[in-house]
N, C-alpha and C. Protein backbone atom coordinates (compact mmCIF):
# COMPACT_ATOMS: atom_id res chain seq x y z
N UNK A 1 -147.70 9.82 24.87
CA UNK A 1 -147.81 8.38 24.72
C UNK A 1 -147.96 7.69 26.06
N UNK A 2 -147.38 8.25 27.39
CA UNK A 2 -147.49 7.76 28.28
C UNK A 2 -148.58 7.54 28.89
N UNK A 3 -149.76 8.85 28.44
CA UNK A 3 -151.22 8.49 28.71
C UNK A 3 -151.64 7.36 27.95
N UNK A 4 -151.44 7.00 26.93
CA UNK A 4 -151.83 5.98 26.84
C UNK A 4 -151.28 4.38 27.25
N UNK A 5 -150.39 4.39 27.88
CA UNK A 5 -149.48 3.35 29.06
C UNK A 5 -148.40 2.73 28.05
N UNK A 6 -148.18 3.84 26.75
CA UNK A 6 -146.78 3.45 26.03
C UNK A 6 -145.87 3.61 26.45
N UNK A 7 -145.14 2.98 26.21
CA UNK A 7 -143.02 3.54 26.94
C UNK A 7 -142.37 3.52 25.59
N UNK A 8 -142.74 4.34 24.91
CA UNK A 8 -141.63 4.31 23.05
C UNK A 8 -139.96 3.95 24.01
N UNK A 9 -139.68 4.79 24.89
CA UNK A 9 -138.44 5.05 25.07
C UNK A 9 -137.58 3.35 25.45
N UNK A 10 -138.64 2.78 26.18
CA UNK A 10 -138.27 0.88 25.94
C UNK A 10 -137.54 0.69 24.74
N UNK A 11 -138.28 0.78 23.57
CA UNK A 11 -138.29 0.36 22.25
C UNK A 11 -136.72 1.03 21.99
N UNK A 12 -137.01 2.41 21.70
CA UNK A 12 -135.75 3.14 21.63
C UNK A 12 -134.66 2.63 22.04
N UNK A 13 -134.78 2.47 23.16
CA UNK A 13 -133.64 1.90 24.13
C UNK A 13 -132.75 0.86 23.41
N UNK A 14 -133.98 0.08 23.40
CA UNK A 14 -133.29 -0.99 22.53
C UNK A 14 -133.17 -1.28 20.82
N UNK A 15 -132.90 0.10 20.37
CA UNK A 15 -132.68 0.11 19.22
C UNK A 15 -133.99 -0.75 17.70
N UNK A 16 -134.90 -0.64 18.74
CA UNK A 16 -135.82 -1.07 17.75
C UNK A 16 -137.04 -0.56 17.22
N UNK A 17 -136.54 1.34 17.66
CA UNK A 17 -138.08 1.78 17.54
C UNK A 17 -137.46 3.63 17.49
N UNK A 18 -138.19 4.09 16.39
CA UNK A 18 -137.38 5.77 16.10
C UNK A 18 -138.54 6.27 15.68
N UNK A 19 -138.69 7.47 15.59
CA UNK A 19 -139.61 8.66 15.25
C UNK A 19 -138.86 9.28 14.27
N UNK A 20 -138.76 9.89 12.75
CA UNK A 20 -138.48 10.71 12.03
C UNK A 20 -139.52 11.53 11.73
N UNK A 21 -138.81 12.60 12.77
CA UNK A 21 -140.56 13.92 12.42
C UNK A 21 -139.99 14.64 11.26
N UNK A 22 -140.79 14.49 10.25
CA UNK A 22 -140.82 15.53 9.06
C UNK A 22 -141.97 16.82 9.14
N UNK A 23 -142.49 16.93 10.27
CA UNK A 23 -143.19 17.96 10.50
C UNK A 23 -142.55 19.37 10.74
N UNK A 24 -141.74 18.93 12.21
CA UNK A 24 -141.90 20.28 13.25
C UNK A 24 -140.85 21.16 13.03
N UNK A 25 -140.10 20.74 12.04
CA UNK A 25 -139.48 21.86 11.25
C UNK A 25 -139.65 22.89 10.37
N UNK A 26 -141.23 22.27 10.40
CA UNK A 26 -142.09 23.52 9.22
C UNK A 26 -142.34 24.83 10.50
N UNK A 27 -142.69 24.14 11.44
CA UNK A 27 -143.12 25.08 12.94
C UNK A 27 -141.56 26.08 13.43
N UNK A 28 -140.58 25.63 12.55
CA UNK A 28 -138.94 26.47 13.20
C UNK A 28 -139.00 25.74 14.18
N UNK A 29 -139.15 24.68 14.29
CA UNK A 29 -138.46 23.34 15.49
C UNK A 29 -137.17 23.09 15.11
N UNK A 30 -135.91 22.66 16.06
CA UNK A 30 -134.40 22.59 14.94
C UNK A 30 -134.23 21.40 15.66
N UNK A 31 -134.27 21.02 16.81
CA UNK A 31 -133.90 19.82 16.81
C UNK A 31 -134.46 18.68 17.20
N UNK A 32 -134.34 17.38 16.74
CA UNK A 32 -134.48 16.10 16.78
C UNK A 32 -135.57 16.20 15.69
N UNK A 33 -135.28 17.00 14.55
CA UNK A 33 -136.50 16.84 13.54
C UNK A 33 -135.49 16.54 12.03
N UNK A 34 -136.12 16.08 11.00
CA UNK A 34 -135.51 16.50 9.76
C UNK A 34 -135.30 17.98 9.61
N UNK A 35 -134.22 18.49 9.46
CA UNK A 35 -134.29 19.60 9.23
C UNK A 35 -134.41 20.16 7.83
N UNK A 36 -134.53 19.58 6.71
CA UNK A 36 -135.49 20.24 5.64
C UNK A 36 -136.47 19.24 4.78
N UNK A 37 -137.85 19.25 5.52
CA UNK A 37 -138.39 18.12 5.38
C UNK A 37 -139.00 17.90 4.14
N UNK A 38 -139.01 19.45 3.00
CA UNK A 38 -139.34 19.45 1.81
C UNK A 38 -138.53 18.90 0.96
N UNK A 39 -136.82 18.54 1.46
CA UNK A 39 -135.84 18.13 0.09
C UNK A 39 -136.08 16.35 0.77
N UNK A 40 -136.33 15.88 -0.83
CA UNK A 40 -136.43 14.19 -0.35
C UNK A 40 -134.77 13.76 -0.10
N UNK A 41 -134.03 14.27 -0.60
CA UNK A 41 -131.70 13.97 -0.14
C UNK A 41 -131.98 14.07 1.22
N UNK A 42 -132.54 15.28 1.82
CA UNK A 42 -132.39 15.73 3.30
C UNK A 42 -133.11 14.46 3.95
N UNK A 43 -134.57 14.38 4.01
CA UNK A 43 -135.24 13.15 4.56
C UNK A 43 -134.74 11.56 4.27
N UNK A 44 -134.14 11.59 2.86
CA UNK A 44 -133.49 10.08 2.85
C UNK A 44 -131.90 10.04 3.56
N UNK A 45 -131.31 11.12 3.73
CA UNK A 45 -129.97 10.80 4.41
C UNK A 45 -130.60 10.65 6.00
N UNK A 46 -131.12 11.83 6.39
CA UNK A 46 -131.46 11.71 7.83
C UNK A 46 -132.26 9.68 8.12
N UNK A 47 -133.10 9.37 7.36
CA UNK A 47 -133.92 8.17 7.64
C UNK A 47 -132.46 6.81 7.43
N UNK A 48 -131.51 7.02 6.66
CA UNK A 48 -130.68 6.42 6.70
C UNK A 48 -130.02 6.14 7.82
N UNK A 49 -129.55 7.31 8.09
CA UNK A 49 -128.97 7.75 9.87
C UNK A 49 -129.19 6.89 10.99
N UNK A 50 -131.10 7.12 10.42
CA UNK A 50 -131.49 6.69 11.94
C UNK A 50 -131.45 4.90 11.79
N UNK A 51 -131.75 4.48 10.58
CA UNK A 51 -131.51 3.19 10.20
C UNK A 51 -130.30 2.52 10.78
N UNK A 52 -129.06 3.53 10.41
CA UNK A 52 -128.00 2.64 10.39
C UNK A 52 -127.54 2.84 12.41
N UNK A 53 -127.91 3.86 12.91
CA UNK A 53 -127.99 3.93 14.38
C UNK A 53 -129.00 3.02 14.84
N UNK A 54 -129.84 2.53 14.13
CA UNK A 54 -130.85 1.64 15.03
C UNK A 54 -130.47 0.11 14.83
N UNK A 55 -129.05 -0.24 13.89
CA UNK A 55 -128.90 -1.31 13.41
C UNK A 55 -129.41 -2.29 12.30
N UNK A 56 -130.00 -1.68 11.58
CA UNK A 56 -130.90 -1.91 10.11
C UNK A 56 -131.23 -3.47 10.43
N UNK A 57 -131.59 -3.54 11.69
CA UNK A 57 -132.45 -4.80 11.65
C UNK A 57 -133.85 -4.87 12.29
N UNK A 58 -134.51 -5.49 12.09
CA UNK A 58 -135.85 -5.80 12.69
C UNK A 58 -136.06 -4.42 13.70
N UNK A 59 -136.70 -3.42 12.69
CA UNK A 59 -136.60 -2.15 13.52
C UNK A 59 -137.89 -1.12 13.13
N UNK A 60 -138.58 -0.72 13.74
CA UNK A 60 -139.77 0.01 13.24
C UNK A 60 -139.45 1.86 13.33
N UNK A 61 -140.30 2.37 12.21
CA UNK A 61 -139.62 3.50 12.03
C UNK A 61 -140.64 4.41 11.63
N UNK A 62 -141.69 5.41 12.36
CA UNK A 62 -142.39 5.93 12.41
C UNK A 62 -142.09 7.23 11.71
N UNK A 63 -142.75 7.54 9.96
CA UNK A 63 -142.38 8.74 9.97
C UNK A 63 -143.50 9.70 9.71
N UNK A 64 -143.45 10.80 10.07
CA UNK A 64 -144.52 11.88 11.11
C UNK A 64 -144.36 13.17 10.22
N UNK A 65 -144.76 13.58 8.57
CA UNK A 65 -145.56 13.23 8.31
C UNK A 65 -145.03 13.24 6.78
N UNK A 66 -145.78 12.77 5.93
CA UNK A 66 -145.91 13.16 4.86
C UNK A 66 -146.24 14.59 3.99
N UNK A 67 -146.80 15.01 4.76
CA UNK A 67 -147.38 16.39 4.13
C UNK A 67 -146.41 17.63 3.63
N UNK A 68 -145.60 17.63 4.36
CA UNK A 68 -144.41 18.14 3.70
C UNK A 68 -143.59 17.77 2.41
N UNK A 69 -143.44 16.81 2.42
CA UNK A 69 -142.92 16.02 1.61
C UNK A 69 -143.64 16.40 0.04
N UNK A 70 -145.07 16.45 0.57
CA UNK A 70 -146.25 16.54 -0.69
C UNK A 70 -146.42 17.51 -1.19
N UNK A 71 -145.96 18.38 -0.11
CA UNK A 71 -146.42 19.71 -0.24
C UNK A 71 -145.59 20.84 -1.53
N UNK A 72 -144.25 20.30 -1.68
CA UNK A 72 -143.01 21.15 -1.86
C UNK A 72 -142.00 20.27 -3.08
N UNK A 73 -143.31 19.02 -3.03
CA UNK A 73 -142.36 17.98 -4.21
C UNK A 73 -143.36 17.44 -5.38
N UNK A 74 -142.93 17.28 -6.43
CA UNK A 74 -143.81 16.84 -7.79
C UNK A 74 -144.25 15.63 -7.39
N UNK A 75 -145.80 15.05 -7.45
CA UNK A 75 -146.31 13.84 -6.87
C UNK A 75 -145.16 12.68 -7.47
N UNK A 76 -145.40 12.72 -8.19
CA UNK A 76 -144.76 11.17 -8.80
C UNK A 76 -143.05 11.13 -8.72
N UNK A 77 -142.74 12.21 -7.80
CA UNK A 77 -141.43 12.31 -7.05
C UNK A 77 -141.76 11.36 -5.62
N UNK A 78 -142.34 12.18 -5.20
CA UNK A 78 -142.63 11.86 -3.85
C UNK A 78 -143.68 10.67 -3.67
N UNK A 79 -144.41 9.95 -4.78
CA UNK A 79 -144.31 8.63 -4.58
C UNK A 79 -143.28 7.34 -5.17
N UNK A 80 -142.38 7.97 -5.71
CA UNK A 80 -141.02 7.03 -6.24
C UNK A 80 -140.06 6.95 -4.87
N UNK A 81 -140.30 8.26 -4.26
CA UNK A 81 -139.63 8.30 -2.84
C UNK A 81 -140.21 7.49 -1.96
N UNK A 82 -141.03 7.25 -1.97
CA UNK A 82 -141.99 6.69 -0.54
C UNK A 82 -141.62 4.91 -1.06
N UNK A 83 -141.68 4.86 -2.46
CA UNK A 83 -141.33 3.24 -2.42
C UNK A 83 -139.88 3.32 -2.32
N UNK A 84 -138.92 3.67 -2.33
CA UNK A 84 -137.92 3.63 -2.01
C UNK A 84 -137.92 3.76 -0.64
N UNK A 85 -138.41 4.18 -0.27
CA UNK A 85 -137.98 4.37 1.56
C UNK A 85 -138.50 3.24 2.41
N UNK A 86 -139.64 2.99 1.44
CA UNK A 86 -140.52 1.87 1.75
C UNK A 86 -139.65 0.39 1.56
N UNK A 87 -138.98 0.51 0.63
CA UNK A 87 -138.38 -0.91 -0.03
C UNK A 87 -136.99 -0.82 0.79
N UNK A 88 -136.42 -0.06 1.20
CA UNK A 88 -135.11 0.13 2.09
C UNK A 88 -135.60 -0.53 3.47
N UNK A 89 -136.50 -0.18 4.21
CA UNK A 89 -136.82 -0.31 5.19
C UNK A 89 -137.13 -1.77 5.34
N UNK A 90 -137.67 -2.32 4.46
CA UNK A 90 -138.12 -3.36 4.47
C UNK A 90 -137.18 -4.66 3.79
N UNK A 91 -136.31 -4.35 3.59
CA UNK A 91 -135.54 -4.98 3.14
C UNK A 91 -134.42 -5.27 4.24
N UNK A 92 -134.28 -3.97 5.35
CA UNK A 92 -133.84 -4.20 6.14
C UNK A 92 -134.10 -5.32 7.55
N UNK A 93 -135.55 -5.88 7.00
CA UNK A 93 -136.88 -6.24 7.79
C UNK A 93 -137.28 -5.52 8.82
N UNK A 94 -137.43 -4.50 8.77
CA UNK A 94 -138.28 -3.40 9.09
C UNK A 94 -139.35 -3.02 9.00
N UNK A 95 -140.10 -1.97 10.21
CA UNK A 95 -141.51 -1.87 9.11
C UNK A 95 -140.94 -0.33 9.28
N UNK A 96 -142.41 0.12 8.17
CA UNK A 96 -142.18 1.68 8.32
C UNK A 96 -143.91 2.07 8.13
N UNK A 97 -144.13 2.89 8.95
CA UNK A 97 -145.39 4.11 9.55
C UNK A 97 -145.23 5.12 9.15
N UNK A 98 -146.39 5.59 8.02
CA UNK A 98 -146.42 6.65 7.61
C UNK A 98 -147.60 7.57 8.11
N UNK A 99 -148.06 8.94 8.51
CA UNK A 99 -148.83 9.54 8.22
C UNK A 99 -148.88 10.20 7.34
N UNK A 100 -150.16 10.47 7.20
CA UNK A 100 -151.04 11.47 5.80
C UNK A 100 -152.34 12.25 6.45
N UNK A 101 -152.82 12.74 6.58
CA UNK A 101 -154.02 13.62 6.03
C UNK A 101 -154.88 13.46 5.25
N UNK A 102 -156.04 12.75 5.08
CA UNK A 102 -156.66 12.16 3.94
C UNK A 102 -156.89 13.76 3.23
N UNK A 103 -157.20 14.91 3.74
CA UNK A 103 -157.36 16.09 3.41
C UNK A 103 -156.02 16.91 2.84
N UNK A 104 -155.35 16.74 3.04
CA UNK A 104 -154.08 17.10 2.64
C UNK A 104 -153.46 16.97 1.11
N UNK A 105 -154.11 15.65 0.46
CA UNK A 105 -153.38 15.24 -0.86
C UNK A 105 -154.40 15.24 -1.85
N UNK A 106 -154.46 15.58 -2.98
CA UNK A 106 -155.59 14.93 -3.81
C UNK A 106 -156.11 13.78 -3.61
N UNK A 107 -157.40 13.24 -3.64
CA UNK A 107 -157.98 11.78 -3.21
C UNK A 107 -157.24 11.17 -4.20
N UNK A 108 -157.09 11.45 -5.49
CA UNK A 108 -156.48 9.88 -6.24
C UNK A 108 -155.06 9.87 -5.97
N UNK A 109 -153.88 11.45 -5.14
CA UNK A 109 -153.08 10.62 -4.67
C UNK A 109 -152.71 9.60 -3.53
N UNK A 110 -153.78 10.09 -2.87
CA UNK A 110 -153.97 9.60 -1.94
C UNK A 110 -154.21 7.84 -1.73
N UNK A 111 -155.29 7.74 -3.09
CA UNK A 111 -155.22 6.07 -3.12
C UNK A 111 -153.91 5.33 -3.57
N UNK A 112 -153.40 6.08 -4.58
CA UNK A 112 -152.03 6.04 -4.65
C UNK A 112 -151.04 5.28 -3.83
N UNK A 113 -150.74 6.13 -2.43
CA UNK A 113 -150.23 5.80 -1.36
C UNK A 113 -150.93 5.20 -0.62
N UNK A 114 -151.96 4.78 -0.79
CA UNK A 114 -152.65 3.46 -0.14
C UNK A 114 -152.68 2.07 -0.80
N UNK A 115 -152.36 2.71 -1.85
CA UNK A 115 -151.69 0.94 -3.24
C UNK A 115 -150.32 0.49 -2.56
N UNK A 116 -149.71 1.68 -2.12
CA UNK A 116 -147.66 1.07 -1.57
C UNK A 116 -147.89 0.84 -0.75
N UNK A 117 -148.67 0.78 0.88
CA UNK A 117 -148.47 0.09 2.11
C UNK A 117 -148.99 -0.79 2.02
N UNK A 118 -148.49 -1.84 3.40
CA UNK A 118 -149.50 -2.90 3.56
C UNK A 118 -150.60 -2.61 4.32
N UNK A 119 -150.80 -1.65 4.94
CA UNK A 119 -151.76 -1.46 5.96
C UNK A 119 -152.31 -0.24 6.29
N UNK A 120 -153.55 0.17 5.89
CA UNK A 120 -154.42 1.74 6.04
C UNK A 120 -155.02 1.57 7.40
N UNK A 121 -155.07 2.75 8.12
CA UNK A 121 -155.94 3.03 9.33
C UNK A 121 -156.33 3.92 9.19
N UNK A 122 -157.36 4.35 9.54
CA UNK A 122 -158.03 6.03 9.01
C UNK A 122 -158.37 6.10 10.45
N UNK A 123 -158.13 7.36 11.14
CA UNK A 123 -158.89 7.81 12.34
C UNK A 123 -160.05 9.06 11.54
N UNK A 124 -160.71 9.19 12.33
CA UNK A 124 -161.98 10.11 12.07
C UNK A 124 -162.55 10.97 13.19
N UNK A 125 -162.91 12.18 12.73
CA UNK A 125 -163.49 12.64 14.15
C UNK A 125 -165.26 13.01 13.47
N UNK A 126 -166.20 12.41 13.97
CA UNK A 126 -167.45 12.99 13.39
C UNK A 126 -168.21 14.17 14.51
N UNK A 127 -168.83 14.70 13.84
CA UNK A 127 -169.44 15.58 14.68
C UNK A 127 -171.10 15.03 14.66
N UNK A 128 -171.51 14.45 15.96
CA UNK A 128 -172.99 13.72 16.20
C UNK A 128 -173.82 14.57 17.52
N UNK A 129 -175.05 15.23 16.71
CA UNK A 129 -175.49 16.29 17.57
C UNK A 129 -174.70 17.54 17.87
N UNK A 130 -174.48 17.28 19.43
CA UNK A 130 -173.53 18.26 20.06
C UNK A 130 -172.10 18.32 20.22
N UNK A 131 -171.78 16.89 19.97
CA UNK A 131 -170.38 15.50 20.38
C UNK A 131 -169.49 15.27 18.99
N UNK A 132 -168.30 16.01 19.26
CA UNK A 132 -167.23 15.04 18.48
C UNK A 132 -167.20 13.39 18.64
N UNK A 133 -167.21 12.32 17.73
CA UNK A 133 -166.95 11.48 18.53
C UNK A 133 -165.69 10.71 17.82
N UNK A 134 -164.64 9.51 18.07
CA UNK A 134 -163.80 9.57 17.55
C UNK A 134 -164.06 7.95 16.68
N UNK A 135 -163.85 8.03 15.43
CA UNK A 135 -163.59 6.35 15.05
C UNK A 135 -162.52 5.96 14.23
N UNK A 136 -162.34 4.72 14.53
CA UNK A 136 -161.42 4.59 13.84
C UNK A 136 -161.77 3.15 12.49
N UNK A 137 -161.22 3.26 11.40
CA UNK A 137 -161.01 2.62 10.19
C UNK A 137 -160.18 1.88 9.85
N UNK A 138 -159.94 0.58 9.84
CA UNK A 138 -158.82 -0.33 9.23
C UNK A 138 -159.29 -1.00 7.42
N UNK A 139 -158.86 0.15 6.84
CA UNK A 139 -159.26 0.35 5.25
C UNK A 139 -158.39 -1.14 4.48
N UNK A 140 -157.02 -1.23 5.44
CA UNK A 140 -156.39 -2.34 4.94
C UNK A 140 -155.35 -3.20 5.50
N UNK A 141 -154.70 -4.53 5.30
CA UNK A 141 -154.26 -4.77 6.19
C UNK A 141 -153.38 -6.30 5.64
N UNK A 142 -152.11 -6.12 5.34
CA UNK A 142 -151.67 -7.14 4.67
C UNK A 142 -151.68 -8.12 5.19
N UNK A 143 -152.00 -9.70 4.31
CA UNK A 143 -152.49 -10.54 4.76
C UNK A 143 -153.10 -11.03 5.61
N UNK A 144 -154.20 -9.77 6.26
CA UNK A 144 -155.41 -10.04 6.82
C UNK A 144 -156.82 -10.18 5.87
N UNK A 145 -157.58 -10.68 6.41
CA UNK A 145 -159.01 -10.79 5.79
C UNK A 145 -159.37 -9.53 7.08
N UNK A 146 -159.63 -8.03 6.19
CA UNK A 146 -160.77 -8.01 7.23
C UNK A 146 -162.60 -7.19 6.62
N UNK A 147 -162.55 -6.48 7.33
CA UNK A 147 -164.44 -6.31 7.06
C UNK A 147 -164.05 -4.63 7.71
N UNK A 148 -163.71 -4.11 6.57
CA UNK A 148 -163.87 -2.44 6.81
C UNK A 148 -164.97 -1.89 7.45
N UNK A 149 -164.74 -1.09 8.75
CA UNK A 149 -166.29 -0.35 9.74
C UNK A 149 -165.77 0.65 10.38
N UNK A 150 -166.13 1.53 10.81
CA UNK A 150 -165.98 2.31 11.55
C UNK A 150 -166.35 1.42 13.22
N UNK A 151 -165.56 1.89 14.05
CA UNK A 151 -165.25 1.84 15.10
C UNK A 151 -165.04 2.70 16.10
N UNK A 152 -166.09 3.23 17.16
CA UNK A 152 -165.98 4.09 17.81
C UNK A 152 -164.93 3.82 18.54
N UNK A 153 -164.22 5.27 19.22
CA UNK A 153 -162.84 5.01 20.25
C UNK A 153 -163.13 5.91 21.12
N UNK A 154 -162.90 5.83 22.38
CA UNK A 154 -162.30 6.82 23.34
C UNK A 154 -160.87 7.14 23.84
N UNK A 155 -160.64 7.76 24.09
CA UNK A 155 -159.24 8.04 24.51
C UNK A 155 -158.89 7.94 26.43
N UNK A 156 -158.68 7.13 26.85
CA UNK A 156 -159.05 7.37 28.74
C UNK A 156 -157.45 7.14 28.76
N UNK A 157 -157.32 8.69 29.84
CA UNK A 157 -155.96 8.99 30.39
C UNK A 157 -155.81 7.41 30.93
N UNK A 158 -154.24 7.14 31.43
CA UNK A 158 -153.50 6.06 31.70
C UNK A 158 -154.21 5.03 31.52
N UNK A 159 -155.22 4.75 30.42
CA UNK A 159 -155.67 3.66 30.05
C UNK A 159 -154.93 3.23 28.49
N UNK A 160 -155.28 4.12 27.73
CA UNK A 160 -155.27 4.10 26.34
C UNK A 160 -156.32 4.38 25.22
N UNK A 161 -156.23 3.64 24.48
CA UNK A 161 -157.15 3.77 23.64
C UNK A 161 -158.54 2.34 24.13
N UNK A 162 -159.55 2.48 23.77
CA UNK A 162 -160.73 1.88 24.32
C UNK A 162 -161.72 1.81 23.21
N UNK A 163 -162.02 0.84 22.45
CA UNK A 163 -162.89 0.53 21.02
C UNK A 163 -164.23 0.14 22.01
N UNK A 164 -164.89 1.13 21.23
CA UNK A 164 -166.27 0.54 21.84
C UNK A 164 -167.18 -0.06 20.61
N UNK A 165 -166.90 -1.55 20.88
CA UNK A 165 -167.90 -2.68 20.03
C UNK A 165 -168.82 -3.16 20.92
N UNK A 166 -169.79 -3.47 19.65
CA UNK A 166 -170.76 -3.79 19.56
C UNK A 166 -170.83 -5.50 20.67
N UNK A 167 -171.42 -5.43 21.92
CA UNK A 167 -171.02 -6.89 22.64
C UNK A 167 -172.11 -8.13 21.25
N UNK A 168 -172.84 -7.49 21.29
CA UNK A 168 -174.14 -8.98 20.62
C UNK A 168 -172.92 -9.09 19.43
N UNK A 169 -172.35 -8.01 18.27
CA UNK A 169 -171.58 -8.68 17.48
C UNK A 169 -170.57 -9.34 17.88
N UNK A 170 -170.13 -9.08 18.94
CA UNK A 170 -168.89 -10.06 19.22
C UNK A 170 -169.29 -11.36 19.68
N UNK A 171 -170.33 -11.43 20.61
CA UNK A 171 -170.77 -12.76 20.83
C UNK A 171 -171.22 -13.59 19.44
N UNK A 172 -171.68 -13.01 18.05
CA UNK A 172 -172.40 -13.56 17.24
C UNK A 172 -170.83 -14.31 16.76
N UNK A 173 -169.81 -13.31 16.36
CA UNK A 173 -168.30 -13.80 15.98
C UNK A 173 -167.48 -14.93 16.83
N UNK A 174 -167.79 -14.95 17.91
CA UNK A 174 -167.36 -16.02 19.01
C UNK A 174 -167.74 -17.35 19.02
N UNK A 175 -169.13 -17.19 18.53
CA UNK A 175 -169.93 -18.05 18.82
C UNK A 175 -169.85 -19.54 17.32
N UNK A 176 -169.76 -18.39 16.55
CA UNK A 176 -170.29 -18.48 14.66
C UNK A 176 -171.21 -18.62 14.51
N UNK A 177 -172.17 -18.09 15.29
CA UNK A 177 -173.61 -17.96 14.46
C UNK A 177 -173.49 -16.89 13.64
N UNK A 178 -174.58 -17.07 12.86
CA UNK A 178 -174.52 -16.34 12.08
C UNK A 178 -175.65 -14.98 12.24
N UNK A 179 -175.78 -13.67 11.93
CA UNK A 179 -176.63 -12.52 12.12
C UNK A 179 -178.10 -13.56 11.78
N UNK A 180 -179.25 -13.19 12.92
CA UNK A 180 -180.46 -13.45 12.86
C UNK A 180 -181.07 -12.81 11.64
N UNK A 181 -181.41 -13.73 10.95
CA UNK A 181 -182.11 -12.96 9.68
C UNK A 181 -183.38 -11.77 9.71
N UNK A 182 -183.97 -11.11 9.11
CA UNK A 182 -184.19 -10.01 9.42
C UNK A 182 -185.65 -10.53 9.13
N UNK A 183 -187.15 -10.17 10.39
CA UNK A 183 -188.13 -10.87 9.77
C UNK A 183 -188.86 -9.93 9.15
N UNK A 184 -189.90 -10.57 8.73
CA UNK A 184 -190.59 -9.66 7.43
C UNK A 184 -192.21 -9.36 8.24
């Protein structure tokens, strides 16, 4: 994260910012992870934990990943879980960050769990010619208006992340003109 000029550990610090990896325990990782990230008791006591150590207030809570969860539990378990974890968190006024795998779940569960958040981002990697290239997707976004596109990204050490748009569309958006009609 630091390549990209984050400091999580700020956040941390001040009790307003946690990681619950439900991953790296599948890898025989033992600590600072859920340690059985397939039982939803195990992941809801541990996310409690970190809740009630972070002060169950205005607190964001990144959890890393779902796929486990999906993997080892009856769907309509593990989406009764996700609104519960979802509705805890948020009640606490909290947010909560989930990953997924669009490849990972069946597509219709997948829309599924894109009906319970407020907000989808899809990253992408395409392969063009010879070139991976990377984009990214904002599929959704509570109480935003927006205009779903792909968005190329780069990644530049101690910069961050870097969207490469389109300048004429941004000037057309700045401006409010509207796209030059197309001649015939």
């Amino acid at each position: 994260m630091k390549e990209f000029g984050w400091d999580p550990k700020k956040y941390q610090s001040m009790n307003k910012l946690d990681f619950v990896d439900c991953y790296s325990a599948t890898a025989g990782i033992t600590e600072g992870v859920v340690p059985q990230p397939f039982d939803l008791t195990s992941v809801s006591i541990y996310l409690t934990a970190v809740m009630e150590r972070l002060g169950n207030r205005d607190i964001t809570i990144v959890l890393d990943s779902l796929i486990p969860i999906f993997s080892e539990t009856e769907s309509k378990h593990a989406i009764s879980f996700i609104q519960s974890i979802a509705a805890k968190v948020k009640k606490a006024g909290g947010k909560l960050i989930l990953t997924l795998s669009t490849g990972s779940v069946h597509p219709e569960l997948f829309h599924k769990v894109e009906s319970l958040v407020d907000g989808v981002v899809e990253l992408r990697m395409v392969e063009e010619g010879q070139m991976l290239r990377r984009y990214l997707l904002v599929r959704k976004m509570d109480r935003r208006h927006i205009t779903p596109r792909l968005v190329q990204f780069d990644i530049i050490g101690g910069r961050g992340i870097q969207l490469k748009l389109s300048r004429i569309g941004l000037l057309w958006r700045r401006s409010g003109l509207s796209h030059p009609a197309p001649k015939n």
